[in-house]
ModelCIF file with pLDDT and N, C-alpha, C, O atoms, coordinates in Angstrom:
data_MODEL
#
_entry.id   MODEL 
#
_entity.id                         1 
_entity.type                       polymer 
_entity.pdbx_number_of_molecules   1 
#
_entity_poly.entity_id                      1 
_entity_poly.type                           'polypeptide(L)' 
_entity_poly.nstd_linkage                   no 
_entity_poly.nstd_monomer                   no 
_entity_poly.pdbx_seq_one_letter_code       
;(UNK)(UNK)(UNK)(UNK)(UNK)(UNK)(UNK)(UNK)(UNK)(UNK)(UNK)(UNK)(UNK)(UNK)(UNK)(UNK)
(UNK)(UNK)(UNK)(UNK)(UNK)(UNK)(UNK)(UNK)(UNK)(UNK)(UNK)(UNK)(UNK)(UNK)(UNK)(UNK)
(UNK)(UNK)(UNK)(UNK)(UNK)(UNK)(UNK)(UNK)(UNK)(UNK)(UNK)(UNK)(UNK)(UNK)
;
_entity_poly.pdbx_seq_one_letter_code_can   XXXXXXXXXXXXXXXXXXXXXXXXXXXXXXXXXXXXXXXXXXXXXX 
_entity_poly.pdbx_strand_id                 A 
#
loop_
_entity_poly_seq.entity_id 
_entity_poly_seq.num 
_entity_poly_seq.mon_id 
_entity_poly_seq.hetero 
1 1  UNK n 
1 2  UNK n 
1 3  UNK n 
1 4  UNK n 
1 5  UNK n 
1 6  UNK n 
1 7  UNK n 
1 8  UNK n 
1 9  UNK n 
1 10 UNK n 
1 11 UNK n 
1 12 UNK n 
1 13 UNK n 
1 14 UNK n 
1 15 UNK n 
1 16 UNK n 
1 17 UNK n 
1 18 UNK n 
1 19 UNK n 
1 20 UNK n 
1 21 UNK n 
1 22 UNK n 
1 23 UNK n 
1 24 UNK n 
1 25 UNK n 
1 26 UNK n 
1 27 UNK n 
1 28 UNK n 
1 29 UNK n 
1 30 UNK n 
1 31 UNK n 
1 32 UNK n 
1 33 UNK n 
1 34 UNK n 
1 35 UNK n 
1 36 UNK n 
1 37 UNK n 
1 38 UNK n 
1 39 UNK n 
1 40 UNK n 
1 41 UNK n 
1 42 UNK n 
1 43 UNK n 
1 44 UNK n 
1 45 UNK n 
1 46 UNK n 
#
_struct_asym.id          A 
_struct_asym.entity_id   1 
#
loop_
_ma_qa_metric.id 
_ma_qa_metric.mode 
_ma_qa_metric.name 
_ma_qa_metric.software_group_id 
_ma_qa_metric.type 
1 global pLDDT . pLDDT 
2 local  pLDDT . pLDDT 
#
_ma_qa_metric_global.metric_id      1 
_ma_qa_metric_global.metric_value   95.83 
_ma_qa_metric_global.model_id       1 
_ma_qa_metric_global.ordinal_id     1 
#
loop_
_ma_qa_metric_local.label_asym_id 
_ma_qa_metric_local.label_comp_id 
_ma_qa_metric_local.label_seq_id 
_ma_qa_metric_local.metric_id 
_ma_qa_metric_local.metric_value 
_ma_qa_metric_local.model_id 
_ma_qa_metric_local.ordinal_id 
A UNK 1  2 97.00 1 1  
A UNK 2  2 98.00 1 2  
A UNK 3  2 98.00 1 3  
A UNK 4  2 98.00 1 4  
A UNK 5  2 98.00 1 5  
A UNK 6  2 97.00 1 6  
A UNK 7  2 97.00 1 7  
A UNK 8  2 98.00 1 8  
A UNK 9  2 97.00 1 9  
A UNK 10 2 98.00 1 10 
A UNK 11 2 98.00 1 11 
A UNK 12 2 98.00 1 12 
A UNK 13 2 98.00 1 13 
A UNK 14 2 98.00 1 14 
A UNK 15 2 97.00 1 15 
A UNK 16 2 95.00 1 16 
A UNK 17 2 93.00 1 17 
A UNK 18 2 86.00 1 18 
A UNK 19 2 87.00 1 19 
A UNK 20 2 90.00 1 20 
A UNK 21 2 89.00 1 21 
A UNK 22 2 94.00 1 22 
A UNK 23 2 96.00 1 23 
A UNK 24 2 97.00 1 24 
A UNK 25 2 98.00 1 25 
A UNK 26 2 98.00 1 26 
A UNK 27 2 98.00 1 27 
A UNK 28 2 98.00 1 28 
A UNK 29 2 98.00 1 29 
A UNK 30 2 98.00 1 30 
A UNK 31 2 98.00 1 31 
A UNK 32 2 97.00 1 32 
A UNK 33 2 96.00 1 33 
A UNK 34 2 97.00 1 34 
A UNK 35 2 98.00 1 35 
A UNK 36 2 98.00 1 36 
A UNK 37 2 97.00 1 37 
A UNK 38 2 98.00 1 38 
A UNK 39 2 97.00 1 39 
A UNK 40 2 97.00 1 40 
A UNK 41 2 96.00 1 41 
A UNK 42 2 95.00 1 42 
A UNK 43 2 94.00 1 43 
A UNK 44 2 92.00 1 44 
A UNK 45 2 91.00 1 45 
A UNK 46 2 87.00 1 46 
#
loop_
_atom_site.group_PDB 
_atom_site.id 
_atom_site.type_symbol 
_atom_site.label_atom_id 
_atom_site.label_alt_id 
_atom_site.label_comp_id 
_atom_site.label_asym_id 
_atom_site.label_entity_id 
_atom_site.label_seq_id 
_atom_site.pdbx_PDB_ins_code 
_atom_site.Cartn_x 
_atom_site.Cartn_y 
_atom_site.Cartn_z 
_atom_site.occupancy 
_atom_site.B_iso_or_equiv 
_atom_site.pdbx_formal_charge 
_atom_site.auth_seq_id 
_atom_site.auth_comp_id 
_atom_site.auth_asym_id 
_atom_site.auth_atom_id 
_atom_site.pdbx_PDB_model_num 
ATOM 1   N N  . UNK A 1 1  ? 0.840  -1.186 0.000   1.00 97.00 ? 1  UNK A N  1 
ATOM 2   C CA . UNK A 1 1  ? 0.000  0.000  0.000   1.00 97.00 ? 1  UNK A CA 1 
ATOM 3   C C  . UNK A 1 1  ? 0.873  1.234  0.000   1.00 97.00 ? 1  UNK A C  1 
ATOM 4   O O  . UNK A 1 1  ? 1.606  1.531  0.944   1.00 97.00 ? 1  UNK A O  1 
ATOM 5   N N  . UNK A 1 2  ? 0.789  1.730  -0.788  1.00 98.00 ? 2  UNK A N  1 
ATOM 6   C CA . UNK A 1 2  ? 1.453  3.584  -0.789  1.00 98.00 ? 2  UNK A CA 1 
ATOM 7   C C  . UNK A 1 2  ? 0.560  4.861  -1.047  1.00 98.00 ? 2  UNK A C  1 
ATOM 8   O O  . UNK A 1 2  ? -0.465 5.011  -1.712  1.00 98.00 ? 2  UNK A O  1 
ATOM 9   N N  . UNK A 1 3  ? 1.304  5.713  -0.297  1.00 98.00 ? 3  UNK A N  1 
ATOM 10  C CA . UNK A 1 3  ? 0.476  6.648  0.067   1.00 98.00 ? 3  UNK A CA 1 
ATOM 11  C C  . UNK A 1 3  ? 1.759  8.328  -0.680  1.00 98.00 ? 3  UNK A C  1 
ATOM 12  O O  . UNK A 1 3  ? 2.836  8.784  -0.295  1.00 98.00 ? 3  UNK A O  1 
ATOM 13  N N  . UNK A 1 4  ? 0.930  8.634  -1.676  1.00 98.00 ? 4  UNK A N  1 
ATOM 14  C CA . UNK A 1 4  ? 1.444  10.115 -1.953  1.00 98.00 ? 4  UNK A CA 1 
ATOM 15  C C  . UNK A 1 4  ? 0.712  11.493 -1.891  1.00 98.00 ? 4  UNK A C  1 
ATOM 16  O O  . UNK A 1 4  ? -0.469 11.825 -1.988  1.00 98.00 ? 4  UNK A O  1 
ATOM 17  N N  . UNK A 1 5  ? 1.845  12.140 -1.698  1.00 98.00 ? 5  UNK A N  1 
ATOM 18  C CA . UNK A 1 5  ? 1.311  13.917 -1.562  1.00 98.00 ? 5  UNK A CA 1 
ATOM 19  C C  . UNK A 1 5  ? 0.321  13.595 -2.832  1.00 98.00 ? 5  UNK A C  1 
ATOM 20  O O  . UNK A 1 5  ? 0.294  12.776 -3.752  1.00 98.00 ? 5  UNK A O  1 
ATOM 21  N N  . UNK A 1 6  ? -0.418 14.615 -2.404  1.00 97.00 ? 6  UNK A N  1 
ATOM 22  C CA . UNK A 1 6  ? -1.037 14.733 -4.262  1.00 97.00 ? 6  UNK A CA 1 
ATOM 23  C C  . UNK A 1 6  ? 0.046  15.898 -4.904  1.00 97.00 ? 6  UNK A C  1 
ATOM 24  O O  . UNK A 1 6  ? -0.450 16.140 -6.005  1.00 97.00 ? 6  UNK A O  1 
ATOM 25  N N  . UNK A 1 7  ? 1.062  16.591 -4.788  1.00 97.00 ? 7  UNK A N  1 
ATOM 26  C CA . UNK A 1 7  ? 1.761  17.110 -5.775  1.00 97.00 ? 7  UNK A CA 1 
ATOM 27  C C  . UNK A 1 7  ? 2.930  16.581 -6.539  1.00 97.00 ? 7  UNK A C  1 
ATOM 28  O O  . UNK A 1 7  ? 3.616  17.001 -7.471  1.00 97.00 ? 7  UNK A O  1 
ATOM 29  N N  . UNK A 1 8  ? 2.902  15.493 -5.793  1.00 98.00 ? 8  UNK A N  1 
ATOM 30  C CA . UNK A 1 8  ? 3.640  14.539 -7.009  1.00 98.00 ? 8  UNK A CA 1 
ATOM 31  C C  . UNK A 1 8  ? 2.910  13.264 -6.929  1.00 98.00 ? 8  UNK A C  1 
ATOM 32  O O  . UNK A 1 8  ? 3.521  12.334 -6.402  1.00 98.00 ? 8  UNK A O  1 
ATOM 33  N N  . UNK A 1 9  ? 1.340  12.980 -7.488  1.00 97.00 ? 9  UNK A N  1 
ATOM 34  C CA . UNK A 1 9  ? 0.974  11.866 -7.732  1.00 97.00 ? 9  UNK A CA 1 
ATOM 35  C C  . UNK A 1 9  ? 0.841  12.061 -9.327  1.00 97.00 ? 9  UNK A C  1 
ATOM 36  O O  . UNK A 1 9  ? 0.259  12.891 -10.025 1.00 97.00 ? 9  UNK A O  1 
ATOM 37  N N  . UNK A 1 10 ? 1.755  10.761 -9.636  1.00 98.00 ? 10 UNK A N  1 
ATOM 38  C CA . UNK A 1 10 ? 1.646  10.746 -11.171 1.00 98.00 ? 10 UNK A CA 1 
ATOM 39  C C  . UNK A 1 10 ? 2.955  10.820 -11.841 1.00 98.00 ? 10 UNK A C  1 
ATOM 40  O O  . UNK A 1 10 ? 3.142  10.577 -13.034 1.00 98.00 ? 10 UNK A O  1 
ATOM 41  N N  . UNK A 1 11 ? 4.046  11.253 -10.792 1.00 98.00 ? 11 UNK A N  1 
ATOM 42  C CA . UNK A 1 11 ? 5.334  12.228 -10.994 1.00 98.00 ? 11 UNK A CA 1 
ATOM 43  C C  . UNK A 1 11 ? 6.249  10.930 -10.527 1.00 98.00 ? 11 UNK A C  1 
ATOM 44  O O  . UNK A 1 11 ? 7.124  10.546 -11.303 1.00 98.00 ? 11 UNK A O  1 
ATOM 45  N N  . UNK A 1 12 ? 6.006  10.087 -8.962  1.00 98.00 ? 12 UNK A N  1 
ATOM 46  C CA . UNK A 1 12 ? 6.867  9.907  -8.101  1.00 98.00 ? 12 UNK A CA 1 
ATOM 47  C C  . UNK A 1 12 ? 6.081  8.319  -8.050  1.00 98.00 ? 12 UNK A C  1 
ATOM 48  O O  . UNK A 1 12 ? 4.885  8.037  -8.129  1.00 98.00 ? 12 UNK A O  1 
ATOM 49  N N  . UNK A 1 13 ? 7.080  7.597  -7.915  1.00 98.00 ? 13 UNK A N  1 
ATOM 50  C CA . UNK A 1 13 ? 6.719  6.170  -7.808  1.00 98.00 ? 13 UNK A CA 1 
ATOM 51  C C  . UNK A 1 13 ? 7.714  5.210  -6.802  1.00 98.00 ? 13 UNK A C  1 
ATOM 52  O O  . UNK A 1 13 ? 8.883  4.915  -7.050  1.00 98.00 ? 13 UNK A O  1 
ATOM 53  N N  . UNK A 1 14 ? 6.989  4.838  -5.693  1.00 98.00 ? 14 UNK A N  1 
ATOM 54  C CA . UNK A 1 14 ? 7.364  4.808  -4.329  1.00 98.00 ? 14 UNK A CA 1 
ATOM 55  C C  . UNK A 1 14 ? 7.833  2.562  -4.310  1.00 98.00 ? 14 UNK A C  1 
ATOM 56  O O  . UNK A 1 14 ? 6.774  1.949  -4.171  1.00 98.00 ? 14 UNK A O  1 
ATOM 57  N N  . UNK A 1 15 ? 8.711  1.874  -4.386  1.00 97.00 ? 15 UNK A N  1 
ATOM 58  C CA . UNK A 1 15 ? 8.705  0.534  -4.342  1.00 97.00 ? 15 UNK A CA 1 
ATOM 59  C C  . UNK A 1 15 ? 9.345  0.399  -2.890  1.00 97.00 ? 15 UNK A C  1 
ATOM 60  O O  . UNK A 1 15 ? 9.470  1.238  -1.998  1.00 97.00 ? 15 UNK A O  1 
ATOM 61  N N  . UNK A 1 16 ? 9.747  -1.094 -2.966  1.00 95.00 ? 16 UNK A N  1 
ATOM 62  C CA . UNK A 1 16 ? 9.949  -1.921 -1.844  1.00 95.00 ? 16 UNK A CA 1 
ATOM 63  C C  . UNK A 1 16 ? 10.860 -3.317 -2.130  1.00 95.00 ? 16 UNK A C  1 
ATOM 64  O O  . UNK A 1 16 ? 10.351 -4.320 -2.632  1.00 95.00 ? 16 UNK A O  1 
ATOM 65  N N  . UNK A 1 17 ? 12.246 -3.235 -1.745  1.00 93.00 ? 17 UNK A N  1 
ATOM 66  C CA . UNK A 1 17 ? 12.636 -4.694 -1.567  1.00 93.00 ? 17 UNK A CA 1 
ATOM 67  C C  . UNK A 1 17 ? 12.693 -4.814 -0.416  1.00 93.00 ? 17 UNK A C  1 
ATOM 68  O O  . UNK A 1 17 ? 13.351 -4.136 0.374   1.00 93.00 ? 17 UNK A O  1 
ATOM 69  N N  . UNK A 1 18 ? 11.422 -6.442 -0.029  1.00 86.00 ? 18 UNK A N  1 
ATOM 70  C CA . UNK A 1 18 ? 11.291 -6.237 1.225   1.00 86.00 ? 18 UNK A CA 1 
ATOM 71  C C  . UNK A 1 18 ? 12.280 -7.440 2.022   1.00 86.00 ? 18 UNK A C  1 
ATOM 72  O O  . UNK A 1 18 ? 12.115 -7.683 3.218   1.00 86.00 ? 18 UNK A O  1 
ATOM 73  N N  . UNK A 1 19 ? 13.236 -8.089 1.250   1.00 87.00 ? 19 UNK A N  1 
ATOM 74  C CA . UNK A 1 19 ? 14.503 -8.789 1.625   1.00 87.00 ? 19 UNK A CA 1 
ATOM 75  C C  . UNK A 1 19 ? 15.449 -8.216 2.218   1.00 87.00 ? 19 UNK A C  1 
ATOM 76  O O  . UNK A 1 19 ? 16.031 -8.625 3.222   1.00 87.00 ? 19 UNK A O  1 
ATOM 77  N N  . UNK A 1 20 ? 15.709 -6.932 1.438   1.00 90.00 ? 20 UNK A N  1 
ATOM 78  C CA . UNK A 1 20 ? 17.047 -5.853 1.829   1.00 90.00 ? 20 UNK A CA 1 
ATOM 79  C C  . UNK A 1 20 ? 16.366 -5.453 2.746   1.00 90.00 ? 20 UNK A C  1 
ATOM 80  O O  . UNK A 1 20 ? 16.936 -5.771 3.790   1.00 90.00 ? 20 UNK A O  1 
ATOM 81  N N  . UNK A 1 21 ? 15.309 -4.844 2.975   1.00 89.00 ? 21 UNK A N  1 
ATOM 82  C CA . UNK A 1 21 ? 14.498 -3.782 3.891   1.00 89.00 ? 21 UNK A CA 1 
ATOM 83  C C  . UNK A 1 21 ? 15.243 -2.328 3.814   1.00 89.00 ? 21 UNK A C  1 
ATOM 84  O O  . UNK A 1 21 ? 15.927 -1.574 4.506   1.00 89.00 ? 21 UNK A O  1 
ATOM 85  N N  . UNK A 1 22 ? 14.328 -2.490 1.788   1.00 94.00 ? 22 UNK A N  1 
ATOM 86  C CA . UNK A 1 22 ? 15.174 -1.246 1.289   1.00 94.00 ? 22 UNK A CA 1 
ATOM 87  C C  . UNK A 1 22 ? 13.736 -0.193 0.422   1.00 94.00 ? 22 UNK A C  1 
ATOM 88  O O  . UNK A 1 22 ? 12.694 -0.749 0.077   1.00 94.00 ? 22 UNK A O  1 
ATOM 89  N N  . UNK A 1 23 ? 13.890 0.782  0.282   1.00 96.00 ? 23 UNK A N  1 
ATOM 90  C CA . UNK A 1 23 ? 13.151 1.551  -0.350  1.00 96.00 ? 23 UNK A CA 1 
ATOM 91  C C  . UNK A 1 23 ? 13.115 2.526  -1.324  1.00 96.00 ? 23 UNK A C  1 
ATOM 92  O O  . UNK A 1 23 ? 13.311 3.607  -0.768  1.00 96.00 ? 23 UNK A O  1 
ATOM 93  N N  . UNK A 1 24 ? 12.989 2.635  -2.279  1.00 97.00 ? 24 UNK A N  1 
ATOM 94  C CA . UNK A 1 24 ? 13.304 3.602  -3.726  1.00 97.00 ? 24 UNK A CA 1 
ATOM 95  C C  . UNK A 1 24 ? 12.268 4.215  -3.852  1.00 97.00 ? 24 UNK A C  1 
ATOM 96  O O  . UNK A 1 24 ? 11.117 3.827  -3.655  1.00 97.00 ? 24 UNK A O  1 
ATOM 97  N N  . UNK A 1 25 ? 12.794 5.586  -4.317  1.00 98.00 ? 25 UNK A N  1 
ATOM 98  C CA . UNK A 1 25 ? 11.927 6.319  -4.261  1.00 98.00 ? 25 UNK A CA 1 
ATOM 99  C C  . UNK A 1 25 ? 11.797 6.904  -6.077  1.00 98.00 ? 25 UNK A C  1 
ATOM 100 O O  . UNK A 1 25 ? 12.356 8.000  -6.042  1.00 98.00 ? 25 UNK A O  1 
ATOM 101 N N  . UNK A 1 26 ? 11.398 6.690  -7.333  1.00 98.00 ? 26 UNK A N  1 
ATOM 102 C CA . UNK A 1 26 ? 11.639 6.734  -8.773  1.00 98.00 ? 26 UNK A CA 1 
ATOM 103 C C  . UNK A 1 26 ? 10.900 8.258  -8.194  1.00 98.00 ? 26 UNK A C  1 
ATOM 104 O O  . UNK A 1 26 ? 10.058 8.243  -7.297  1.00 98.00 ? 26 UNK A O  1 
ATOM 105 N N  . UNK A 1 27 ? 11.391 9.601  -8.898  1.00 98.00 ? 27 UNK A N  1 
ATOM 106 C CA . UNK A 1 27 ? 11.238 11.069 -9.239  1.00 98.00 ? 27 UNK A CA 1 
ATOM 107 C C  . UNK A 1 27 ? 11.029 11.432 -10.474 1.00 98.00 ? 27 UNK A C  1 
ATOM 108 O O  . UNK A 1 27 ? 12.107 11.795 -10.944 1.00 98.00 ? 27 UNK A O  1 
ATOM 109 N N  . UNK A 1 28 ? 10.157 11.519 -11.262 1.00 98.00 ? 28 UNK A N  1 
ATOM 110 C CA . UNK A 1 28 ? 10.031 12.003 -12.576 1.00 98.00 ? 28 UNK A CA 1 
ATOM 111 C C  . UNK A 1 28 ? 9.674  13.356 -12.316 1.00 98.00 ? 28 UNK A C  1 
ATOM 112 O O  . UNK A 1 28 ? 9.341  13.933 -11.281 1.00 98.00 ? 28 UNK A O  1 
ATOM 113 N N  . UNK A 1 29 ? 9.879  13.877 -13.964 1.00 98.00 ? 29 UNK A N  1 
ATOM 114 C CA . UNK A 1 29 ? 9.426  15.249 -14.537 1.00 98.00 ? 29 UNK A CA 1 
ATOM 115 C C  . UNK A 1 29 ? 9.407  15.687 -13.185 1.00 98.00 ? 29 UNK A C  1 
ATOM 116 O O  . UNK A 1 29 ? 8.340  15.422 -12.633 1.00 98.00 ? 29 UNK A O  1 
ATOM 117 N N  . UNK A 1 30 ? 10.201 16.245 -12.506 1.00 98.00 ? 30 UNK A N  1 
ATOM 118 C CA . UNK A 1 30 ? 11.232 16.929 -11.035 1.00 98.00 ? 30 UNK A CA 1 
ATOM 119 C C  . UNK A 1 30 ? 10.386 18.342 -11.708 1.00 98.00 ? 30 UNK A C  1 
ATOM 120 O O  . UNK A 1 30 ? 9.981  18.386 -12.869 1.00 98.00 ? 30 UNK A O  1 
ATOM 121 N N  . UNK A 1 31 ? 10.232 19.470 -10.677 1.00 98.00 ? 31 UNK A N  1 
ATOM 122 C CA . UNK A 1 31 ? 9.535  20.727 -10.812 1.00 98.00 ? 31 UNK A CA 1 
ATOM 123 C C  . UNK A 1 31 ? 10.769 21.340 -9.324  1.00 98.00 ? 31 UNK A C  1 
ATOM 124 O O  . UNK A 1 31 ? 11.334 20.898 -8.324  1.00 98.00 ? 31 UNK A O  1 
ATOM 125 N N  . UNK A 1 32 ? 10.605 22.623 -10.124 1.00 97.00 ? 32 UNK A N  1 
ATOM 126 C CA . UNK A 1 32 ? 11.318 23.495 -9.042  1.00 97.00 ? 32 UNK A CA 1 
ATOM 127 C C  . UNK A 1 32 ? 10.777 23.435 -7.477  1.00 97.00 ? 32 UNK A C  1 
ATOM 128 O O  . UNK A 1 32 ? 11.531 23.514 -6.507  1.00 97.00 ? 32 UNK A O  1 
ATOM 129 N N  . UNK A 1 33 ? 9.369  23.284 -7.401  1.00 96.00 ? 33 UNK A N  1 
ATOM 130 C CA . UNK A 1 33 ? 8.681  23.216 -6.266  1.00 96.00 ? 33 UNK A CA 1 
ATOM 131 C C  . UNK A 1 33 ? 9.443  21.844 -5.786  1.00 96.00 ? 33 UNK A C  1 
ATOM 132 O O  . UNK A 1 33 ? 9.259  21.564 -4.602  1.00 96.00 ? 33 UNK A O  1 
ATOM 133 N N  . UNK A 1 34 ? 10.096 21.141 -6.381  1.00 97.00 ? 34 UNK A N  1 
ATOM 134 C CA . UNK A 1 34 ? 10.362 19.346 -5.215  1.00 97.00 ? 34 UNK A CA 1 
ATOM 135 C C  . UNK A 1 34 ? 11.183 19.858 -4.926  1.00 97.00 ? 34 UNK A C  1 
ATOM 136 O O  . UNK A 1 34 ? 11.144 19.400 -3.784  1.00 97.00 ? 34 UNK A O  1 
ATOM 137 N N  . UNK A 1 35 ? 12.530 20.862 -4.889  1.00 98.00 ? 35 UNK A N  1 
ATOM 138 C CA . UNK A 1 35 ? 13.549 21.162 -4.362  1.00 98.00 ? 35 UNK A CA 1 
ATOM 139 C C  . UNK A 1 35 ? 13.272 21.359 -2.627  1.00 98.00 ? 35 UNK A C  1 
ATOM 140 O O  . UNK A 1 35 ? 12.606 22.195 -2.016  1.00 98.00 ? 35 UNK A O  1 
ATOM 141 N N  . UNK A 1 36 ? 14.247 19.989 -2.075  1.00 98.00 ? 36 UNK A N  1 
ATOM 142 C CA . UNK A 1 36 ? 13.768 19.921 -0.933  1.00 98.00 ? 36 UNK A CA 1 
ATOM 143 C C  . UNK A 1 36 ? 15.082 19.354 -0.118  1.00 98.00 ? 36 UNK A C  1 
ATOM 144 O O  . UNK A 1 36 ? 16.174 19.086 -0.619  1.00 98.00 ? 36 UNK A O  1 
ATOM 145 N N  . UNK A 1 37 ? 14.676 19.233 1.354   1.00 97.00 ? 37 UNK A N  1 
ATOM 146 C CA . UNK A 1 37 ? 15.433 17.701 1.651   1.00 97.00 ? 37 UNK A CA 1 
ATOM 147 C C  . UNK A 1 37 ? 14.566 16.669 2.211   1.00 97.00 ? 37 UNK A C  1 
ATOM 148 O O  . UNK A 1 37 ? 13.696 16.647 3.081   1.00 97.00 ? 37 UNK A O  1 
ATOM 149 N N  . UNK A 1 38 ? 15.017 15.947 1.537   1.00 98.00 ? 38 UNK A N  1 
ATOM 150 C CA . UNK A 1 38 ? 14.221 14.493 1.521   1.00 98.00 ? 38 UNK A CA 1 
ATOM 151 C C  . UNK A 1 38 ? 14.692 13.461 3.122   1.00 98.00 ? 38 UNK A C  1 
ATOM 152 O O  . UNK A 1 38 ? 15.820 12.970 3.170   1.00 98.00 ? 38 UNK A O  1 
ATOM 153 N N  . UNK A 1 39 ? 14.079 13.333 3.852   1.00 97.00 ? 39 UNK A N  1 
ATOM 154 C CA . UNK A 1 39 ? 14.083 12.698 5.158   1.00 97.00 ? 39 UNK A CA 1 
ATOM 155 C C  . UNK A 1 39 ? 13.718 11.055 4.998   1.00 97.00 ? 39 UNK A C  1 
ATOM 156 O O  . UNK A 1 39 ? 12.521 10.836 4.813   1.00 97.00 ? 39 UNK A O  1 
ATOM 157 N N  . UNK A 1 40 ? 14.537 9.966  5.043   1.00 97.00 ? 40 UNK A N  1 
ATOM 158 C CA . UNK A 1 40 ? 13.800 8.789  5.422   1.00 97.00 ? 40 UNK A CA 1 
ATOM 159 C C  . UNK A 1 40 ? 13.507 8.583  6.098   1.00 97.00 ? 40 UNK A C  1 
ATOM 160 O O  . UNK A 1 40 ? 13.969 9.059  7.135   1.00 97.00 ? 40 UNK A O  1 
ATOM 161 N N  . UNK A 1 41 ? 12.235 7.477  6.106   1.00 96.00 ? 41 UNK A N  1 
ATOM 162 C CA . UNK A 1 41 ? 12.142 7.156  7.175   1.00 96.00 ? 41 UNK A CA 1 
ATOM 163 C C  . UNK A 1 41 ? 11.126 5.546  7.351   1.00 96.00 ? 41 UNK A C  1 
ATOM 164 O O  . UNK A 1 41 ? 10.615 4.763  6.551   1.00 96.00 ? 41 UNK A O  1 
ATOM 165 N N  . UNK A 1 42 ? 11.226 5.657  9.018   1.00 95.00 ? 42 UNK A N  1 
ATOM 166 C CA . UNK A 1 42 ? 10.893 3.996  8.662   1.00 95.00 ? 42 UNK A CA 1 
ATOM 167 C C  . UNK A 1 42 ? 10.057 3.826  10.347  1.00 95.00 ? 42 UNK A C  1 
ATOM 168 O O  . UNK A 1 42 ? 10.339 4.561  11.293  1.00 95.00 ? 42 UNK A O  1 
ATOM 169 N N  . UNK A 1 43 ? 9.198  2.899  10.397  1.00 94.00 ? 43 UNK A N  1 
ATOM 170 C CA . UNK A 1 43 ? 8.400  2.378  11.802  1.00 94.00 ? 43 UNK A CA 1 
ATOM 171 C C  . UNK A 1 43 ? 7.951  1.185  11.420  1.00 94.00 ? 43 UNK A C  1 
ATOM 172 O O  . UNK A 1 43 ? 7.817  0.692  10.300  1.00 94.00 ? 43 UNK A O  1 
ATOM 173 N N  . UNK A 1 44 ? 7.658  0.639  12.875  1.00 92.00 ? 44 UNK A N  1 
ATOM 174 C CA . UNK A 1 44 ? 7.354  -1.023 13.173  1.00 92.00 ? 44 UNK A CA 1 
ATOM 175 C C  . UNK A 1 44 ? 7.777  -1.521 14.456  1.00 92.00 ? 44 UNK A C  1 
ATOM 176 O O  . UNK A 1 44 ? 8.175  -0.812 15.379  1.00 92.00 ? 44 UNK A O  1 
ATOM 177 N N  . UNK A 1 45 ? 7.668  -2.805 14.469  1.00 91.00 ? 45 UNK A N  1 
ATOM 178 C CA . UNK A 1 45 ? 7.991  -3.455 15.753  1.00 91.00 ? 45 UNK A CA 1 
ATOM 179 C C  . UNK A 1 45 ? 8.629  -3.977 15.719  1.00 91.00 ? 45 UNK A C  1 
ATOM 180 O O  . UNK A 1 45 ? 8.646  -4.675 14.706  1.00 91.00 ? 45 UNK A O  1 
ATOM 181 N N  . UNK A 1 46 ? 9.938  -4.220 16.879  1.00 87.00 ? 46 UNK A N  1 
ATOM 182 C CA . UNK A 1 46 ? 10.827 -5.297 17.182  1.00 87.00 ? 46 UNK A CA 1 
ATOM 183 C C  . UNK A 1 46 ? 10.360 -6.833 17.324  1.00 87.00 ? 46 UNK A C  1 
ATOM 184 O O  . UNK A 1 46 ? 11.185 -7.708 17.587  1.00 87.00 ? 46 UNK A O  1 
#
């Protein structure tokens, strides 16, 4: 299940390798407005 801003739905395509317990984040057609810093991040249980 993924969940996006709506200002980059359509733009930004969010996956999962859930072996590595890794996450990619694909950025298309980038707009001056995404100029940002980008924070990961992650929750769950031990």
């Amino acid at each position: 299940a993924t969940t996006y801003a709506e200002s980059v739905e359509g733009r930004f395509t969010i996956s999962a390798d859930s072996a590595k317990k890794t996450v990619y984040l694909q950025m298309n057609r980038l707009q001056p407005e995404d100029t940002a810093v980008y924070y990961c991040y992650a929750d769950g249980r031990r």
